[in-house]
C-alpha atoms as a PDB file:
ATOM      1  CA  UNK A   1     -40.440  99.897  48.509  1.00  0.00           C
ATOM      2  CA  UNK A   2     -41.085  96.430  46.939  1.00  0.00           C
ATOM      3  CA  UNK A   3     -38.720  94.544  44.618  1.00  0.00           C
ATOM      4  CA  UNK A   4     -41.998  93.707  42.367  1.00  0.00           C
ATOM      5  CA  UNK A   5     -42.583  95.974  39.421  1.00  0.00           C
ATOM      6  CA  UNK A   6     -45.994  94.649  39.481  1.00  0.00           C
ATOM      7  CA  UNK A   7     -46.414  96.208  42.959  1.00  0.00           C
ATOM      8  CA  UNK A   8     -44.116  99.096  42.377  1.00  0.00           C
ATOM      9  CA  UNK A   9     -45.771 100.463  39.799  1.00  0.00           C
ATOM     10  CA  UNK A  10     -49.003 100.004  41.608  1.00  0.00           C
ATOM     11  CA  UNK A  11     -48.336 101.376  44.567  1.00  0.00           C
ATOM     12  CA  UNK A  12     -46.272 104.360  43.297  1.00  0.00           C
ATOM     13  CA  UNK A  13     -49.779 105.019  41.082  1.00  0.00           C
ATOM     14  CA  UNK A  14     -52.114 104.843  44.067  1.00  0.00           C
ATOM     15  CA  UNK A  15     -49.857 107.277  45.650  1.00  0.00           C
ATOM     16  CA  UNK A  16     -50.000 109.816  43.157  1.00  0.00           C
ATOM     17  CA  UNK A  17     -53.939 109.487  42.698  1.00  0.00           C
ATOM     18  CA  UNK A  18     -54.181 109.612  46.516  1.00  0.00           C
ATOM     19  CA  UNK A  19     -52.710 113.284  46.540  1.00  0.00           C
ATOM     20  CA  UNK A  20     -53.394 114.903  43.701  1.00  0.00           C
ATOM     21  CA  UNK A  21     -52.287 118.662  42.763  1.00  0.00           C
ATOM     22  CA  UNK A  22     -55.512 121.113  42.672  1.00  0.00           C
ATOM     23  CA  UNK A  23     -58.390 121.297  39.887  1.00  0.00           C
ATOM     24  CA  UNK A  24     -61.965 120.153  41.299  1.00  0.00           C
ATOM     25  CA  UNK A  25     -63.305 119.902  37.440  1.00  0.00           C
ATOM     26  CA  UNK A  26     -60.384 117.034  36.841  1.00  0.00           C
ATOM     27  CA  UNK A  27     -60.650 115.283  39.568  1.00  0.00           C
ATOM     28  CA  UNK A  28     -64.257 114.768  39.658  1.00  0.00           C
ATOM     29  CA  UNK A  29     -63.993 113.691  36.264  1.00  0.00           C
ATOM     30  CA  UNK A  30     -61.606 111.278  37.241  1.00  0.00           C
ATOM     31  CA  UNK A  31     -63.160 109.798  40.046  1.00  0.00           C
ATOM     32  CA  UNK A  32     -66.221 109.656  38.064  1.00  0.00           C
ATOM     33  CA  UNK A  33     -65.130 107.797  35.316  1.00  0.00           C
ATOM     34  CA  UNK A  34     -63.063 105.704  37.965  1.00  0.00           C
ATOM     35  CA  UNK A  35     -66.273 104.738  39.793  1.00  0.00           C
ATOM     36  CA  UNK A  36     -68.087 104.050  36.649  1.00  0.00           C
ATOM     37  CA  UNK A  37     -65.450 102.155  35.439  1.00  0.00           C
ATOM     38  CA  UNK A  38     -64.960  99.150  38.330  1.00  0.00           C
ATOM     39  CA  UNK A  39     -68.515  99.241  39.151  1.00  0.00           C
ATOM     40  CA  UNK A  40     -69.401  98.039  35.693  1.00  0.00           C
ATOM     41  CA  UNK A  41     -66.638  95.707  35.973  1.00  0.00           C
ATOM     42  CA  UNK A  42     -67.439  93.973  38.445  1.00  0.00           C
ATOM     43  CA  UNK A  43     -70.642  93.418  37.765  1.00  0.00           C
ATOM     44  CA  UNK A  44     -69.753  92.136  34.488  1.00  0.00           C
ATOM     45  CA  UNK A  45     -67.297  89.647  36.709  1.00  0.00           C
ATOM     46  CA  UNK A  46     -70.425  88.615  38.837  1.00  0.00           C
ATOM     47  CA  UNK A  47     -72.391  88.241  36.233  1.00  0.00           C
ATOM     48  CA  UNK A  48     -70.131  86.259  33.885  1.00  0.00           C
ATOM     49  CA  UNK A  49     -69.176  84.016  37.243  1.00  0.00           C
ATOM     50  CA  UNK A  50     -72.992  83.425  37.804  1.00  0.00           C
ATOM     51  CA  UNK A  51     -74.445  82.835  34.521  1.00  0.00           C
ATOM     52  CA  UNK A  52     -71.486  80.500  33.434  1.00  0.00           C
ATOM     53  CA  UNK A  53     -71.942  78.290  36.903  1.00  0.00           C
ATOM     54  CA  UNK A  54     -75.319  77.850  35.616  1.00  0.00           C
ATOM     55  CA  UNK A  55     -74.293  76.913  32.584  1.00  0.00           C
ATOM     56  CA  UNK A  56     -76.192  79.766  30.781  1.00  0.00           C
ATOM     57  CA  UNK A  57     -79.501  78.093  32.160  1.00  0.00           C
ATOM     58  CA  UNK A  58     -80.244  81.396  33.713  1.00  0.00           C
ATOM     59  CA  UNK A  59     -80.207  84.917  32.428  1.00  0.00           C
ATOM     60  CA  UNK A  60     -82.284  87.926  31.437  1.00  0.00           C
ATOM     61  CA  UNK A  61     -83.012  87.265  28.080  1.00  0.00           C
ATOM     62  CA  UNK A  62     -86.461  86.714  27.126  1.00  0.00           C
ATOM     63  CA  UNK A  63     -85.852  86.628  22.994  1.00  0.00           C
ATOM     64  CA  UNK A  64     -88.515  84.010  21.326  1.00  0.00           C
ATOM     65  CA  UNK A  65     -87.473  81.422  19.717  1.00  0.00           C
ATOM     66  CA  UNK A  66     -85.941  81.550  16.919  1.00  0.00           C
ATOM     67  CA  UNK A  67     -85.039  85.035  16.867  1.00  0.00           C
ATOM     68  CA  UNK A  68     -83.210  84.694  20.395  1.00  0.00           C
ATOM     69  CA  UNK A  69     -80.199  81.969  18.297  1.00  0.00           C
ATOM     70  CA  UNK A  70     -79.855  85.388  16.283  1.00  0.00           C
ATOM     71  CA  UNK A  71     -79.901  87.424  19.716  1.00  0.00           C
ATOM     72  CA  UNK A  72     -77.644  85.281  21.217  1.00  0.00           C
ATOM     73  CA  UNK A  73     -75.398  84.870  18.432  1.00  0.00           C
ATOM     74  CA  UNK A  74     -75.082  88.580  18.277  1.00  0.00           C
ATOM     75  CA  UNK A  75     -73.928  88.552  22.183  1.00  0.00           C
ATOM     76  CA  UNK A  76     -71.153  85.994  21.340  1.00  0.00           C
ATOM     77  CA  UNK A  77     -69.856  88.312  18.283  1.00  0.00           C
ATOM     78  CA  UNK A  78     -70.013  91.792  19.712  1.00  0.00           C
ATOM     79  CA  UNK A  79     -67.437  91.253  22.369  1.00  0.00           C
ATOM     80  CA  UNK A  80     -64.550  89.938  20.392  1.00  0.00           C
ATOM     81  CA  UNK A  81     -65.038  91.987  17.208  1.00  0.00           C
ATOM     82  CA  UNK A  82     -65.515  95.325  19.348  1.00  0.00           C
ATOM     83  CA  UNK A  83     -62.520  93.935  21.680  1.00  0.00           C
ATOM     84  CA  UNK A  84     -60.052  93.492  18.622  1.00  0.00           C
ATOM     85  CA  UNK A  85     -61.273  96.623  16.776  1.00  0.00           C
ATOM     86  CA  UNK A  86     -60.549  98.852  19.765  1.00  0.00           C
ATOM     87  CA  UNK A  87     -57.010  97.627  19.991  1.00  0.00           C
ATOM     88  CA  UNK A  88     -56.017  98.823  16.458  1.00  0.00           C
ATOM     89  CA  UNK A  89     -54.605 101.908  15.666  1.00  0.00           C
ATOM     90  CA  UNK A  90     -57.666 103.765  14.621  1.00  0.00           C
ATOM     91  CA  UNK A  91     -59.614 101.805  17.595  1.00  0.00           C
ATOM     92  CA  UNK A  92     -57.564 103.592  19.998  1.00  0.00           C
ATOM     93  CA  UNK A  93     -57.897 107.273  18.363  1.00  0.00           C
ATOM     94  CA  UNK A  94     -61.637 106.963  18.752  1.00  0.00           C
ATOM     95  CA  UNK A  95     -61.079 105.891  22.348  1.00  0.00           C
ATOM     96  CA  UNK A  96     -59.084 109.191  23.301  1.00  0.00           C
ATOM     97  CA  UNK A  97     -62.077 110.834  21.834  1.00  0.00           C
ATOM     98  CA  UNK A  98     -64.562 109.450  23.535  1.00  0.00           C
ATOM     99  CA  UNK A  99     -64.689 111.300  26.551  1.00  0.00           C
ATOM    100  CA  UNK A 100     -64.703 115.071  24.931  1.00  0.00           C
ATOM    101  CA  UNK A 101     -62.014 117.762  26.162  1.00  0.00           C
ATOM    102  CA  UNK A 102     -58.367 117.510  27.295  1.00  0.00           C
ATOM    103  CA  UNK A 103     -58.643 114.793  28.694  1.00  0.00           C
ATOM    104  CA  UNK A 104     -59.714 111.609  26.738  1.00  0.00           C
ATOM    105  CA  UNK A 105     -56.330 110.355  25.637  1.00  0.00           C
ATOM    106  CA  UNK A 106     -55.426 110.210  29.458  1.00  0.00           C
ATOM    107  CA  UNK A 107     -58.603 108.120  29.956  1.00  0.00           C
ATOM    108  CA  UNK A 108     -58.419 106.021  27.231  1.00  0.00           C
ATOM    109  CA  UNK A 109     -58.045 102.638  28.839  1.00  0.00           C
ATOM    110  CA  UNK A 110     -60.424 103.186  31.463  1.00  0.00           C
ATOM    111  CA  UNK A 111     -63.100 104.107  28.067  1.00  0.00           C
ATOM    112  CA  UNK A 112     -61.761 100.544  27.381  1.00  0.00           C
ATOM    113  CA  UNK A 113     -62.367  98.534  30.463  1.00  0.00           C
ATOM    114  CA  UNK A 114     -66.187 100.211  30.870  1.00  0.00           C
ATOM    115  CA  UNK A 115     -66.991  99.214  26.860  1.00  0.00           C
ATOM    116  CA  UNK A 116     -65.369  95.861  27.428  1.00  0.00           C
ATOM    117  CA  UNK A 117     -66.934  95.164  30.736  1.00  0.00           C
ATOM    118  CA  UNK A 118     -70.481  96.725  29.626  1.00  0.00           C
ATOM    119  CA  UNK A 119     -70.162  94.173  26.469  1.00  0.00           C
ATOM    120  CA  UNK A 120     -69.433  91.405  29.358  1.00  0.00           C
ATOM    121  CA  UNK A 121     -72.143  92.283  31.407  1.00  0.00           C
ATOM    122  CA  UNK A 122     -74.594  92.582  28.164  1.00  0.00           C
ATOM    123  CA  UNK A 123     -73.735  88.718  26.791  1.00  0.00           C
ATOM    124  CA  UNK A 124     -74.540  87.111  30.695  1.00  0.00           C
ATOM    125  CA  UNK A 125     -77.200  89.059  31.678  1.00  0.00           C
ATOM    126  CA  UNK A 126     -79.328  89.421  28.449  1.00  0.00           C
ATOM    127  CA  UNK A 127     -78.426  85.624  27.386  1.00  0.00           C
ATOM    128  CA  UNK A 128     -81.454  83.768  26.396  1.00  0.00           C
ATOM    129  CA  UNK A 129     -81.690  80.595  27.465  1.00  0.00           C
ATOM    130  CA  UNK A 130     -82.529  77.720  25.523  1.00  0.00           C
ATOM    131  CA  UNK A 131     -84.081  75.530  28.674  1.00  0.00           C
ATOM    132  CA  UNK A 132     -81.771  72.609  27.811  1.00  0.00           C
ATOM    133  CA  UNK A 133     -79.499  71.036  30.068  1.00  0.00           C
ATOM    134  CA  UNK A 134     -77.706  68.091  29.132  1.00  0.00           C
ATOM    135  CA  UNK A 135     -76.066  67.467  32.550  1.00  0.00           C
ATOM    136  CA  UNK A 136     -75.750  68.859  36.087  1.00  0.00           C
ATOM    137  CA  UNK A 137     -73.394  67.750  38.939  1.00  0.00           C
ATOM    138  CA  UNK A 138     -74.336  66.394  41.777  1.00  0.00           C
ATOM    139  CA  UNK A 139     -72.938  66.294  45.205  1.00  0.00           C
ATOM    140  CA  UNK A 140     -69.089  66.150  45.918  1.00  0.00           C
ATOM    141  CA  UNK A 141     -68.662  66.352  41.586  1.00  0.00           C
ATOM    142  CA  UNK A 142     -70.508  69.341  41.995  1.00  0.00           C
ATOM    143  CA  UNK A 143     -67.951  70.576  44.505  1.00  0.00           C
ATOM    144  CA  UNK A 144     -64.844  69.729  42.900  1.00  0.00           C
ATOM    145  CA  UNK A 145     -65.730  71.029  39.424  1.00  0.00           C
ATOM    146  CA  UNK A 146     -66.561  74.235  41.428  1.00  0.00           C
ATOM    147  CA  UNK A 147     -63.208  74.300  42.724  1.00  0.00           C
ATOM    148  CA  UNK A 148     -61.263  73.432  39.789  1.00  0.00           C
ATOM    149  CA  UNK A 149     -64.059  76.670  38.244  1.00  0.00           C
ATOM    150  CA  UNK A 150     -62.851  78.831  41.433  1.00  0.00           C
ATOM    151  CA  UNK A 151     -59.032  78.143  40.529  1.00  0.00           C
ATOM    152  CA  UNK A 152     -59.841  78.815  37.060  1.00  0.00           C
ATOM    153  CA  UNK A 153     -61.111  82.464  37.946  1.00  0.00           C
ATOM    154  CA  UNK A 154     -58.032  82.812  40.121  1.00  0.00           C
ATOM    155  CA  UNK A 155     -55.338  82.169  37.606  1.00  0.00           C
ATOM    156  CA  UNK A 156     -57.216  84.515  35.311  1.00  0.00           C
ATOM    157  CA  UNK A 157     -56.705  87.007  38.541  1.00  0.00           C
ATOM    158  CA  UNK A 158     -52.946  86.155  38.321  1.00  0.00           C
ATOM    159  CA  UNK A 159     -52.736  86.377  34.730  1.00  0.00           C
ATOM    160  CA  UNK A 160     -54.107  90.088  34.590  1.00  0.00           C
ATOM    161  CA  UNK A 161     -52.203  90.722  37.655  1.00  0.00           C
ATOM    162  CA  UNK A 162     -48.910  89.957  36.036  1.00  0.00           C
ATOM    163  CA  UNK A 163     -50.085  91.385  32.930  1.00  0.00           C
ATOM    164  CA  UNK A 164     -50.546  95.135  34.936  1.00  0.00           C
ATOM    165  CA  UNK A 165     -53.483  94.996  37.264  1.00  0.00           C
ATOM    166  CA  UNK A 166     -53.807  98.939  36.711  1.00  0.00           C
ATOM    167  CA  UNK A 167     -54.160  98.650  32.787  1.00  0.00           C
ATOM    168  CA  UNK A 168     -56.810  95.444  32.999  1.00  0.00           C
ATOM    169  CA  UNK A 169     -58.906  96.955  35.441  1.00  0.00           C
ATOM    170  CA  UNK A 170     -58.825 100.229  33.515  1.00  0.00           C
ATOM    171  CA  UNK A 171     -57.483 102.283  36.896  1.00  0.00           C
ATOM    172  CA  UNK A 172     -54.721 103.658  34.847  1.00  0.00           C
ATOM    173  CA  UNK A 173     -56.849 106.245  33.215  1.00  0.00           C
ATOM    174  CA  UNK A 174     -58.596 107.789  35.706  1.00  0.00           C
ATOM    175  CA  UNK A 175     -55.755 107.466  38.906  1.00  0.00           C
ATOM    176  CA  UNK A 176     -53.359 108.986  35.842  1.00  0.00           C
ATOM    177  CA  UNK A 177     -55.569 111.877  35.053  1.00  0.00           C
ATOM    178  CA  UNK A 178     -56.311 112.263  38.615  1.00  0.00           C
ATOM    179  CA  UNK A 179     -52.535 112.489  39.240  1.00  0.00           C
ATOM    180  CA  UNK A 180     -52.247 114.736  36.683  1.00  0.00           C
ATOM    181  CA  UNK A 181     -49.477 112.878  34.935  1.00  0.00           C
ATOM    182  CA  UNK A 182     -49.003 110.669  31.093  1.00  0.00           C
ATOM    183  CA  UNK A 183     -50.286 107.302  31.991  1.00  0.00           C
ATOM    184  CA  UNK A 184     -46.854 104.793  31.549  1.00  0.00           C
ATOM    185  CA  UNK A 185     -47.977 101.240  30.594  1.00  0.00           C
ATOM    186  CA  UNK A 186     -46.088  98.311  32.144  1.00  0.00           C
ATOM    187  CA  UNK A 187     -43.130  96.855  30.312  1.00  0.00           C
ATOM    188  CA  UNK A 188     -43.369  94.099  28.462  1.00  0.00           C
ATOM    189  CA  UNK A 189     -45.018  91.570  30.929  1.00  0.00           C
ATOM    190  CA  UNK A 190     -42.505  88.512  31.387  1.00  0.00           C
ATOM    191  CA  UNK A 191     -42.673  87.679  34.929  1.00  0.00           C
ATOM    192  CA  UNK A 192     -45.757  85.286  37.286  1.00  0.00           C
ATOM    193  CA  UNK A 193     -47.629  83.418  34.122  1.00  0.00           C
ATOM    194  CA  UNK A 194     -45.574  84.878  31.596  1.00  0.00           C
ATOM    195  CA  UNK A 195     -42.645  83.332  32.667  1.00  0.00           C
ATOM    196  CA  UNK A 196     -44.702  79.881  31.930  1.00  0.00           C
ATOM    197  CA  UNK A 197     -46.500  81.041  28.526  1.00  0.00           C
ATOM    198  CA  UNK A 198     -46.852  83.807  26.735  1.00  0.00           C
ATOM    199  CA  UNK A 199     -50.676  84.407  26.598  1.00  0.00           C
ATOM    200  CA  UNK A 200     -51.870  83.401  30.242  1.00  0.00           C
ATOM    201  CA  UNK A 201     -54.851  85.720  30.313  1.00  0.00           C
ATOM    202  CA  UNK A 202     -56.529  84.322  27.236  1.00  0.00           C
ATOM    203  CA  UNK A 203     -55.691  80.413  28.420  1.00  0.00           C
ATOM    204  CA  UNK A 204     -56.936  81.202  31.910  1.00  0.00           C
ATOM    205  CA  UNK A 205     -60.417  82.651  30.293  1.00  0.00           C
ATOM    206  CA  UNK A 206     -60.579  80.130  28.293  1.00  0.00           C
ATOM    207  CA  UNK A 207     -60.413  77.445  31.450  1.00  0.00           C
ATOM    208  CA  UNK A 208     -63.199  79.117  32.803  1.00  0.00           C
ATOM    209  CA  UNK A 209     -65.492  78.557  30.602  1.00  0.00           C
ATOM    210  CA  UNK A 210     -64.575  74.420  29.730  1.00  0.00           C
ATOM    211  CA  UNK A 211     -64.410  74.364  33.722  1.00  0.00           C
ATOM    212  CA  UNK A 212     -68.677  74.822  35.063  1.00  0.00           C
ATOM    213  CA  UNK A 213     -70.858  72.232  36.736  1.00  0.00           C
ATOM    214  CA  UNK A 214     -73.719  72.463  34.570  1.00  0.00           C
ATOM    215  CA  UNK A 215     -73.351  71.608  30.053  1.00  0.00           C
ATOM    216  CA  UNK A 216     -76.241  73.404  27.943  1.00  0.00           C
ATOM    217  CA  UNK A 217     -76.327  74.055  24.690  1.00  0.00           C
ATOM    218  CA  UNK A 218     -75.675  77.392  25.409  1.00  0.00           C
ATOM    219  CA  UNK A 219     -72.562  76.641  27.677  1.00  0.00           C
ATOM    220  CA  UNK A 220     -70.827  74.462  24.547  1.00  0.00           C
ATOM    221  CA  UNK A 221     -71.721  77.439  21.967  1.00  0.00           C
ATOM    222  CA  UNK A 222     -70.175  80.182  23.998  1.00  0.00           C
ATOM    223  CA  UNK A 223     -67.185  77.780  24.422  1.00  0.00           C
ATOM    224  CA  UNK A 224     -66.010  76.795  21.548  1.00  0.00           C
ATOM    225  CA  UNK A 225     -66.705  80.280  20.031  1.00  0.00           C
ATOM    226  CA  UNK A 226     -64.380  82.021  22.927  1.00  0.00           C
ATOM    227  CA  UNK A 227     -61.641  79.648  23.020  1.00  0.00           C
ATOM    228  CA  UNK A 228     -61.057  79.885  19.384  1.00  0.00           C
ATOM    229  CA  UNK A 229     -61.085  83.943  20.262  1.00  0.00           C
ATOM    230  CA  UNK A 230     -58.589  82.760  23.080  1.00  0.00           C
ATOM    231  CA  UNK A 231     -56.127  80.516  20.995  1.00  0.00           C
ATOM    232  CA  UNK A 232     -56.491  82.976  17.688  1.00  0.00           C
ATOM    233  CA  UNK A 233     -56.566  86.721  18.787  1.00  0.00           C
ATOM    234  CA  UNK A 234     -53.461  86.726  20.373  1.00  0.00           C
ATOM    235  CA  UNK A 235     -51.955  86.351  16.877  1.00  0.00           C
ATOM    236  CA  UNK A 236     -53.015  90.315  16.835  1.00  0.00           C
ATOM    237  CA  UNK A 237     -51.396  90.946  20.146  1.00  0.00           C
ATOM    238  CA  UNK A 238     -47.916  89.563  19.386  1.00  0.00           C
ATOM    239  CA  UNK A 239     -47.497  90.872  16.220  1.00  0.00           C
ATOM    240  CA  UNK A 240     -47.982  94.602  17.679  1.00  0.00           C
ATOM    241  CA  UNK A 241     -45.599  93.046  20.370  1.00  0.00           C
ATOM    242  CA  UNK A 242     -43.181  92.651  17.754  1.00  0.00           C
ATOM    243  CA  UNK A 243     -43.181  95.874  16.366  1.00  0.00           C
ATOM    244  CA  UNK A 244     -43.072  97.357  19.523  1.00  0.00           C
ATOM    245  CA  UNK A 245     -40.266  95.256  21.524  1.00  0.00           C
ATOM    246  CA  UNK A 246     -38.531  94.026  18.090  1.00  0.00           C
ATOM    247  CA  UNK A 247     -35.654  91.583  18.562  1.00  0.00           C
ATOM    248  CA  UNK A 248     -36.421  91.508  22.590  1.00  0.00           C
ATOM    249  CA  UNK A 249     -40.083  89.954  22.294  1.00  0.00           C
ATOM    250  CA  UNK A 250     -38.331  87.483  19.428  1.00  0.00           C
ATOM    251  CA  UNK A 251     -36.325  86.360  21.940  1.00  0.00           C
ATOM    252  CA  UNK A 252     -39.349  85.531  24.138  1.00  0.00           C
ATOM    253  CA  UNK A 253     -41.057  84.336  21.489  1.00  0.00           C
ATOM    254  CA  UNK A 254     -38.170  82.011  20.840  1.00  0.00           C
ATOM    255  CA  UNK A 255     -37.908  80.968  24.194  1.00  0.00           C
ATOM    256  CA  UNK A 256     -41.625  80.656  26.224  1.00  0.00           C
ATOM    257  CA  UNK A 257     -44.484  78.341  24.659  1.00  0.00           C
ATOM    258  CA  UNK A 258     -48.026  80.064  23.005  1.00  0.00           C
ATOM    259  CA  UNK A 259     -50.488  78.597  25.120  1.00  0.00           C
ATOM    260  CA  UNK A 260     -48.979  75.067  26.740  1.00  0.00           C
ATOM    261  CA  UNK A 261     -46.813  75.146  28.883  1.00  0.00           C
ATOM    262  CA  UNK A 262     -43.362  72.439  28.627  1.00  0.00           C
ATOM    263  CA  UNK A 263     -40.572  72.138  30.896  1.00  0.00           C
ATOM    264  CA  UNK A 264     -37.572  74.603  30.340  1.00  0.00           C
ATOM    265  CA  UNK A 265     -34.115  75.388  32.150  1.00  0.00           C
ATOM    266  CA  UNK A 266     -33.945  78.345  33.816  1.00  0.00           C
ATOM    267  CA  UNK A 267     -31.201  80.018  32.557  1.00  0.00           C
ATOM    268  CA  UNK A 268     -33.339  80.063  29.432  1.00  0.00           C
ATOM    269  CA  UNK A 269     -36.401  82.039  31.044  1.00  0.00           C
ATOM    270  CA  UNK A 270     -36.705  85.401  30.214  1.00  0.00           C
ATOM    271  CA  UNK A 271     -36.386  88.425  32.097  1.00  0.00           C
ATOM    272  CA  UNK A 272     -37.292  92.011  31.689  1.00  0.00           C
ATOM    273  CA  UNK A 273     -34.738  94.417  30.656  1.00  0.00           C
END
């Protein structure tokens, strides 16, 4: 078997799911949920990839003006406050009651991933747009801003990757009920990104969207609204990080940068325990 946790743990999950002891009313549930679950997110991936290379100069919404600002400014609100509400304490209770019966503890993060990727899919597709576009690039600016986009997307791939690919994707739920077993969370992540700083996901999201060919209106709003998500809610995340992990996260803390990265000796890196 792999060295890699990362992999470990995925593999040995996808193992279990792939033979899983008998009851036909818990599996289908699982693989229900499961399917539900990544087809909603990636849409919402496609979607938010699309609309965002447009600039948000094409979407769904059809909201008249000046009721769609409000429309739209309910879109850019709904996903953070939902997103940091879920990921209190009482947030997650109501998530392991979501899905009724047994079984909606066990499911509880893949309840997550389909709210957060419906709320996705809901801001990019139902966006109205405002029909101005400040600028648009042209030939080979047009190509290398897409590729600096395309590598932005990819180290947000990493970044959830090394973060537990099974818990951001929301396959830990379903593959744990399907297995039949407690779904185990990954350790403290430290290792790809994290070894670098110490909130990769939210830096890599926020590239994406600083990163597109085309500048509306609508492009700058969403923006600055999400990066100062990105560069504020993490505050929330660490400090449950520090309960949890107590002197070990301090340490990490101590040692690996917020959100730029800056040249360190590698002795000093961290390393899971």
């Amino acid at each position: 078997m792999t060295a890699d946790p990362r992999i470990a743990r995925l593999i040995a999950l996808i193992r279990a799911a792939w033979s899983p002891p008998p009851g036909a009313g818990r599996i289908a549930l699982a693989i229900a949920l499961g399917l539900v679950c990544h087809a909603v997110f990636a849409a919402a991936v496609l979607a938010m990839i699309a609309a965002m290379l447009f600039g948000l100069s094409e979407s769904l919404g059809r909201v008249p003006w000046p009721w769609a600002l409000l429309a739209n400014l309910a879109l850019i609100l709904q996903f953070p406050l939902a997103h940091s509400l879920l990921l209190t304490g009482p947030g997650g209770r109501w998530l392991a009651r979501v899905i009724p019966g047994p079984h909606g503890a066990t499911l509880a993060t893949t309840t997550y991933a389909i709210i957060a990727s419906a709320q996705l899919l809901a801001l990019f597709a139902l966006w109205t747009p405002s029909g101005i576009v400040w600028w648009r690039a042209e030939g080979t600016a047009f190509w290398a801003i897409c590729a600096v986009y395309a590598a932005s997307w990819l180290l947000l791939l990493e970044a959830s990757f090394d973060a537990g690919a099974e818990v951001q994707s929301g396959a830990l739920g379903w593959m744990s009920l399907m297995a039949r077993i407690r779904p185990v969370f990954p350790d403290m992540p430290t290792d790809g990104l994290f070894r670098v700083i110490r909130q990769p996901i939210y830096v890599a999201f926020a590239l994406t969207l600083w990163t597109v060919p085309v500048w509306t209106p609508d492009q700058l709003a969403l923006a600055v609204c999400y990066t100062a998500y990105c560069l504020l809610a993490p505050r929330l995340k660490e400090r449950r990080f520090a309960a949890r992990y107590g002197d070990r996260f301090q340490r990490y803390r101590d040692t690996i940068p917020y959100a730029v990265a800056r040249r360190s000796r590698a002795k000093d890196r961290p390393h899971a325990q």
